[in-house]
N, C-alpha and C. Protein backbone atom coordinates (compact mmCIF):
# COMPACT_ATOMS: atom_id res chain seq x y z
N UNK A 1 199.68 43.16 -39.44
CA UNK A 1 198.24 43.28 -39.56
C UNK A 1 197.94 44.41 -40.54
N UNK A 2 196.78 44.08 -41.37
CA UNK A 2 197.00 45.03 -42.50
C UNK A 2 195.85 46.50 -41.71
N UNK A 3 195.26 47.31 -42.46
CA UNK A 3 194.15 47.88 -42.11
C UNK A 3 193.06 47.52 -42.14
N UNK A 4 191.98 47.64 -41.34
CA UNK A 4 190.70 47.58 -40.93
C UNK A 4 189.53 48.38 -41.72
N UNK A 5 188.91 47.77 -42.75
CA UNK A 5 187.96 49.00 -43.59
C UNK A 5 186.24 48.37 -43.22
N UNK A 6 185.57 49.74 -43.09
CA UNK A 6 184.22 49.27 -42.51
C UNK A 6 183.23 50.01 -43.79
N UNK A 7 182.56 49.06 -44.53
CA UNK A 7 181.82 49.16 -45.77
C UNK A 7 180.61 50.64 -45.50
N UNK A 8 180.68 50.73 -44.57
CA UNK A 8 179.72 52.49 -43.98
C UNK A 8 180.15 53.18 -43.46
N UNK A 9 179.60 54.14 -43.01
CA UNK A 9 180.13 55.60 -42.40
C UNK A 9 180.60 55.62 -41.30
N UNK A 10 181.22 55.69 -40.80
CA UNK A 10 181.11 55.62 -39.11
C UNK A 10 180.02 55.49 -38.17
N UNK A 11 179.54 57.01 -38.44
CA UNK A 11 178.51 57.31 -37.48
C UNK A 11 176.75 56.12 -37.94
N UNK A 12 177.25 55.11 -38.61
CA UNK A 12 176.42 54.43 -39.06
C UNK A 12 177.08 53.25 -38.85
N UNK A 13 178.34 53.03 -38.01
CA UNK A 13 178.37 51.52 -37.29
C UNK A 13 177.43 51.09 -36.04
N UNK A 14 177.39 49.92 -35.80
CA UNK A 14 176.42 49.74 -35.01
C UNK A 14 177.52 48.53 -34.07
N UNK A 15 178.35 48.93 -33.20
CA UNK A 15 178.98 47.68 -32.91
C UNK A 15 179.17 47.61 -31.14
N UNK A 16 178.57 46.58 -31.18
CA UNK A 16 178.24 45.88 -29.75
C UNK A 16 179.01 46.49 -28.85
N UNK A 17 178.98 46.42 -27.61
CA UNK A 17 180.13 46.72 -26.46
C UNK A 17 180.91 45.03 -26.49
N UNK A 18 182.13 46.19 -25.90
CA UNK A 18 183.02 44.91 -25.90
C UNK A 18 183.72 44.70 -24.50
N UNK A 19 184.94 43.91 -24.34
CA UNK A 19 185.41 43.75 -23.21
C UNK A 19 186.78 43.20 -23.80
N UNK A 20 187.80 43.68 -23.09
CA UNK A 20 189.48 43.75 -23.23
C UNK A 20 190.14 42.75 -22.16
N UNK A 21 191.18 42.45 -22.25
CA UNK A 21 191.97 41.99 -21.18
C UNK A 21 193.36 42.66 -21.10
N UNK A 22 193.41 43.02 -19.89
CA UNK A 22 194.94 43.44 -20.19
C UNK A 22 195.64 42.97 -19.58
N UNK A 23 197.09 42.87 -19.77
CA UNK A 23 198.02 41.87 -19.24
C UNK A 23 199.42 42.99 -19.00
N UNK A 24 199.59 43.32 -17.22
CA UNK A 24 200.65 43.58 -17.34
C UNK A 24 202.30 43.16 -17.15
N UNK A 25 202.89 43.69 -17.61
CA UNK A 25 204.66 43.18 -17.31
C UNK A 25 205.54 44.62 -17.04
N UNK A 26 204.54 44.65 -15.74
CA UNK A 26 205.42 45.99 -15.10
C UNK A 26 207.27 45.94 -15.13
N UNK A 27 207.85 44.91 -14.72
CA UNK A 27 209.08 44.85 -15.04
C UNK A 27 209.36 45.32 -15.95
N UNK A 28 209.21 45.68 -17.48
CA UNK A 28 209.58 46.23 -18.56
C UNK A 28 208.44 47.14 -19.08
N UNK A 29 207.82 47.52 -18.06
CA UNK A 29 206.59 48.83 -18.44
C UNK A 29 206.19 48.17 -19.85
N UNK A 30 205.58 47.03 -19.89
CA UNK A 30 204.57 47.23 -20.90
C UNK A 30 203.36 46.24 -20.71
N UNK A 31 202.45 46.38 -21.71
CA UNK A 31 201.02 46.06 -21.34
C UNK A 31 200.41 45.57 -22.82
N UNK A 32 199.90 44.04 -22.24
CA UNK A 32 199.30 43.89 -23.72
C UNK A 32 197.48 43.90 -23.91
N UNK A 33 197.03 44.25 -24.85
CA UNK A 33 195.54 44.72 -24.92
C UNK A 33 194.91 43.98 -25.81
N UNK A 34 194.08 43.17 -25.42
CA UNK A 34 193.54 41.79 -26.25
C UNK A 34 192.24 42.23 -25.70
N UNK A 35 190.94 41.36 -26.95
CA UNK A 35 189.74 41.04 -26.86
C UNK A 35 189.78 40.14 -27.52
N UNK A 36 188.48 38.93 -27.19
CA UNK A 36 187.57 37.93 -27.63
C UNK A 36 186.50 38.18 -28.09
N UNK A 37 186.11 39.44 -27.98
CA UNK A 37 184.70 39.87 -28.18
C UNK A 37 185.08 41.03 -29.88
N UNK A 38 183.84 41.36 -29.91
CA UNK A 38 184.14 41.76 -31.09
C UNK A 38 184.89 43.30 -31.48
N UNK A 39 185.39 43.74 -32.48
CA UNK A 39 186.21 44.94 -32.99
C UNK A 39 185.64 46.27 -32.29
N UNK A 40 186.95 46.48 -31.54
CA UNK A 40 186.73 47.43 -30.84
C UNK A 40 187.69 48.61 -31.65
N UNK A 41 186.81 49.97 -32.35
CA UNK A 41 187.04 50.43 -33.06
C UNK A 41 188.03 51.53 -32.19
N UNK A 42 188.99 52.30 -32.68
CA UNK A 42 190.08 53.44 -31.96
C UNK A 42 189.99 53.61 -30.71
N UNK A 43 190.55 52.48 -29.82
CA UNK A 43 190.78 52.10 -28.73
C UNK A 43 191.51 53.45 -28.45
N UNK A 44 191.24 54.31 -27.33
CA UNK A 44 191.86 55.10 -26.38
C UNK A 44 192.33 55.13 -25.27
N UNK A 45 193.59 55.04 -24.47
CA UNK A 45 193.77 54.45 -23.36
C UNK A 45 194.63 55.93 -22.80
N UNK A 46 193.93 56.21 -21.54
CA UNK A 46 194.45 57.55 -21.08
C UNK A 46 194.40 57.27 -19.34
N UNK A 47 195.45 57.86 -19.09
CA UNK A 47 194.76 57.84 -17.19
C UNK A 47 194.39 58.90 -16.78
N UNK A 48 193.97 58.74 -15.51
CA UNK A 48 192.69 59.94 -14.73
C UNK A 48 193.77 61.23 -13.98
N UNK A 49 194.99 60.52 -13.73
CA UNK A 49 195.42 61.52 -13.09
C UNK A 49 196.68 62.30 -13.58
N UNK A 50 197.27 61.73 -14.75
CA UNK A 50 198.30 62.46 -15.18
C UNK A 50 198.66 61.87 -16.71
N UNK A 51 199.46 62.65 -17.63
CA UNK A 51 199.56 62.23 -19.16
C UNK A 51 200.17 61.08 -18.75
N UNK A 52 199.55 60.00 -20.22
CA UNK A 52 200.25 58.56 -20.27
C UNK A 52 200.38 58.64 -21.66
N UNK A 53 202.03 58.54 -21.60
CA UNK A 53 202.78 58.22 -22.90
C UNK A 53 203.24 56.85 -23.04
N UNK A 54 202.72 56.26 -24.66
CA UNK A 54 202.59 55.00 -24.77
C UNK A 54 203.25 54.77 -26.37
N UNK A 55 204.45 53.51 -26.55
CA UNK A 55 204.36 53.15 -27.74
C UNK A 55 203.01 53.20 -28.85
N UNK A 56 202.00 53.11 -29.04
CA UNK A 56 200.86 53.07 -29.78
C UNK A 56 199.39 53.22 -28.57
N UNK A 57 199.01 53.86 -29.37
CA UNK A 57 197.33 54.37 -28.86
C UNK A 57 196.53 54.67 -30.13
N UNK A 58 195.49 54.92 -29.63
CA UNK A 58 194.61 55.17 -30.55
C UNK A 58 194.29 54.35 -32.29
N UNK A 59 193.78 52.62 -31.53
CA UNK A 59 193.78 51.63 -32.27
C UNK A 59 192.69 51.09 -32.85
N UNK A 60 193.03 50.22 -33.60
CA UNK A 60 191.67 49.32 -33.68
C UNK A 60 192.26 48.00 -32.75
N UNK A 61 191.27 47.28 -31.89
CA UNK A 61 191.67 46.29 -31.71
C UNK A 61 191.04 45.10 -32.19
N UNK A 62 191.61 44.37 -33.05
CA UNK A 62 190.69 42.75 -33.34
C UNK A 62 190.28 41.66 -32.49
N UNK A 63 189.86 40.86 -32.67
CA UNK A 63 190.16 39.26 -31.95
C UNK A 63 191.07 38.92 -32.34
N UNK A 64 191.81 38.37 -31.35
CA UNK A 64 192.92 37.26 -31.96
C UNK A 64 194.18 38.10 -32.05
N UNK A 65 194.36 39.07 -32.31
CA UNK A 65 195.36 40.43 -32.96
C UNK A 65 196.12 41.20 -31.41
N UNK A 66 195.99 41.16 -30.33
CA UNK A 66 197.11 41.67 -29.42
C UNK A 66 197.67 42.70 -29.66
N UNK A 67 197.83 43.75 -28.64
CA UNK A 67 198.55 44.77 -29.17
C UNK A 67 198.95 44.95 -28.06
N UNK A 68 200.39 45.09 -28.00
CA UNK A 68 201.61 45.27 -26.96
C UNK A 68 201.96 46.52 -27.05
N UNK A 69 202.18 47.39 -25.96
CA UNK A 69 202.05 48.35 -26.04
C UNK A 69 203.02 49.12 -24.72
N UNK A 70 203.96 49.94 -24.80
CA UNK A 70 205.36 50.52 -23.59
C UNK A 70 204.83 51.46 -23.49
N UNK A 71 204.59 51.60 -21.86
CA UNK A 71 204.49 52.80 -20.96
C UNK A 71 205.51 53.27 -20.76
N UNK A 72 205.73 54.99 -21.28
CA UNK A 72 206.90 56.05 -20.89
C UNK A 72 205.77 56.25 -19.74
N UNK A 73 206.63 56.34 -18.44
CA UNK A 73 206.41 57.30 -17.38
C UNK A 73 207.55 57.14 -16.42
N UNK A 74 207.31 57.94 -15.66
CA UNK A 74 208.57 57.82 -14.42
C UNK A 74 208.29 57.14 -13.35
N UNK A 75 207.28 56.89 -13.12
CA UNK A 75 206.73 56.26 -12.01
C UNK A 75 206.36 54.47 -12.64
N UNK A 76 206.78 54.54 -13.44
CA UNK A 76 206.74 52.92 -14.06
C UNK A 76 205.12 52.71 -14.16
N UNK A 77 204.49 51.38 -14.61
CA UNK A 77 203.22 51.17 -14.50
C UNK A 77 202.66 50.31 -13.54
N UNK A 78 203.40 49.92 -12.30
CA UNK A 78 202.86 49.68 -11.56
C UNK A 78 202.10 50.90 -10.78
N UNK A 79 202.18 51.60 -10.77
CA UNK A 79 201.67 52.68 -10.06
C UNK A 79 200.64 53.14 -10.90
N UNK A 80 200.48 52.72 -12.44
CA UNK A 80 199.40 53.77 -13.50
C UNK A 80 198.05 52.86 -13.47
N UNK A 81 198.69 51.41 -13.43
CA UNK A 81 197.20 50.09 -13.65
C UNK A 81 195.92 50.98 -12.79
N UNK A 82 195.72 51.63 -11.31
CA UNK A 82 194.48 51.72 -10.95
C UNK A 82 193.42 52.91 -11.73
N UNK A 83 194.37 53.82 -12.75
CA UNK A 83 193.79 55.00 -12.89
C UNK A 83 193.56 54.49 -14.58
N UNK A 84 194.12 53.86 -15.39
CA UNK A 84 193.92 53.31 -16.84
C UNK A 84 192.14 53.76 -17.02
N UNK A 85 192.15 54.36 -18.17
CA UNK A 85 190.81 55.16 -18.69
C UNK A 85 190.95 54.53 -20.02
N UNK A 86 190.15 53.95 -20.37
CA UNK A 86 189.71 52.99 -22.03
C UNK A 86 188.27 53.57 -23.00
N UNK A 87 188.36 54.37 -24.17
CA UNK A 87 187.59 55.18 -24.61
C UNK A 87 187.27 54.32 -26.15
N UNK A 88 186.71 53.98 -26.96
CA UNK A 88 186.74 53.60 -27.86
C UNK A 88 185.77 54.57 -28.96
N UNK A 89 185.45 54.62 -29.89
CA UNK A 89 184.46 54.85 -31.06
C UNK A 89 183.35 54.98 -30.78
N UNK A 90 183.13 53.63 -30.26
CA UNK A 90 181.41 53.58 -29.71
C UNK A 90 180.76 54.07 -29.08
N UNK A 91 182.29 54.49 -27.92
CA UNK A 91 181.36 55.53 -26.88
C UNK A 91 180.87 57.10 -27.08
N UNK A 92 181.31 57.56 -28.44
CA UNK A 92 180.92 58.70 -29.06
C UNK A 92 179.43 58.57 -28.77
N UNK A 93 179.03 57.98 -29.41
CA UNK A 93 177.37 57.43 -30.52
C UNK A 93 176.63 57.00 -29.14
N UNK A 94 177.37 56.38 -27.98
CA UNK A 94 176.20 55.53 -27.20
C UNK A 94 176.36 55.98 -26.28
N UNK A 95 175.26 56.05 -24.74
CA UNK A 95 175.07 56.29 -23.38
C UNK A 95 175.77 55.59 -22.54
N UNK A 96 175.78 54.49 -22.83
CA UNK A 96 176.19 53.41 -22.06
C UNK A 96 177.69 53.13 -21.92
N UNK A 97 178.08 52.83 -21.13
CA UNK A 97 180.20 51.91 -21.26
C UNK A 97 180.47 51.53 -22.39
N UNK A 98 181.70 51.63 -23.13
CA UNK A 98 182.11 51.02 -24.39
C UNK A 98 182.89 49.67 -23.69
N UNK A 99 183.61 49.96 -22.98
CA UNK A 99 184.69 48.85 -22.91
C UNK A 99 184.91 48.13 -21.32
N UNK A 100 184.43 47.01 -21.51
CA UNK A 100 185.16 45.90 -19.90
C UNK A 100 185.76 45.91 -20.08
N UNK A 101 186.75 46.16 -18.95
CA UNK A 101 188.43 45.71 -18.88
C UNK A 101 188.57 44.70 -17.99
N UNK A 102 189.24 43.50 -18.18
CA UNK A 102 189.76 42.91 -17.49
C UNK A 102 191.32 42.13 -17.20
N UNK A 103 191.49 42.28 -15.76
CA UNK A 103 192.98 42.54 -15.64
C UNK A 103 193.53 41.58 -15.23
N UNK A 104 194.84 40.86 -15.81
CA UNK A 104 195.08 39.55 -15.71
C UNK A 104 196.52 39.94 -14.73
């Protein structure tokens, strides 16, 4: 996937809330992060109660485009799914939730 370029400033995007799915495969600690909805700009994925170290963070995510992604922890990710924290771009600029998650 190449890079993502947005013809304005940042703080002069205007982009909808979105909603994710995530899919885990705790057996091999990893997790894939898909949307249908539209570009969800530097996806942040952190948990509430302790550091989460991850093959890739801090993304863009597309439609259609998937991003698979390995949890380092010791406690594997069955134990991390209830605390998962999802931050994107948008939620800088807006009041409201940036991101539905939904968990397959």
């Amino acid at each position: 996937m190449s890079s993502t370029h947005f013809n304005v400033k940042f703080k002069e995007l205007s982009l909808p809330q979105a909603s994710i799915t995530l899919e885990f495969h705790s057996d091999i600690n990893e997790m894939t992060v898909s949307t249908n909805g539209p570009v969800i700009k530097n996806l942040y994925i952190s948990h509430a109660k302790t550091y989460l170290r991850t093959s890739n963070n801090y993304f863009d995510l597309l439609p259609g485009h998937p991003v698979k992604m390995v949890v380092y922890h010791p406690d594997g990710l069955r134990k991390l799914k209830e605390g998962l924290k999802f931050v994107s771009y948008r939620e800088v600029y807006t009041k409201d939730s940036s991101v539905i998650v939904k968990k397959k």
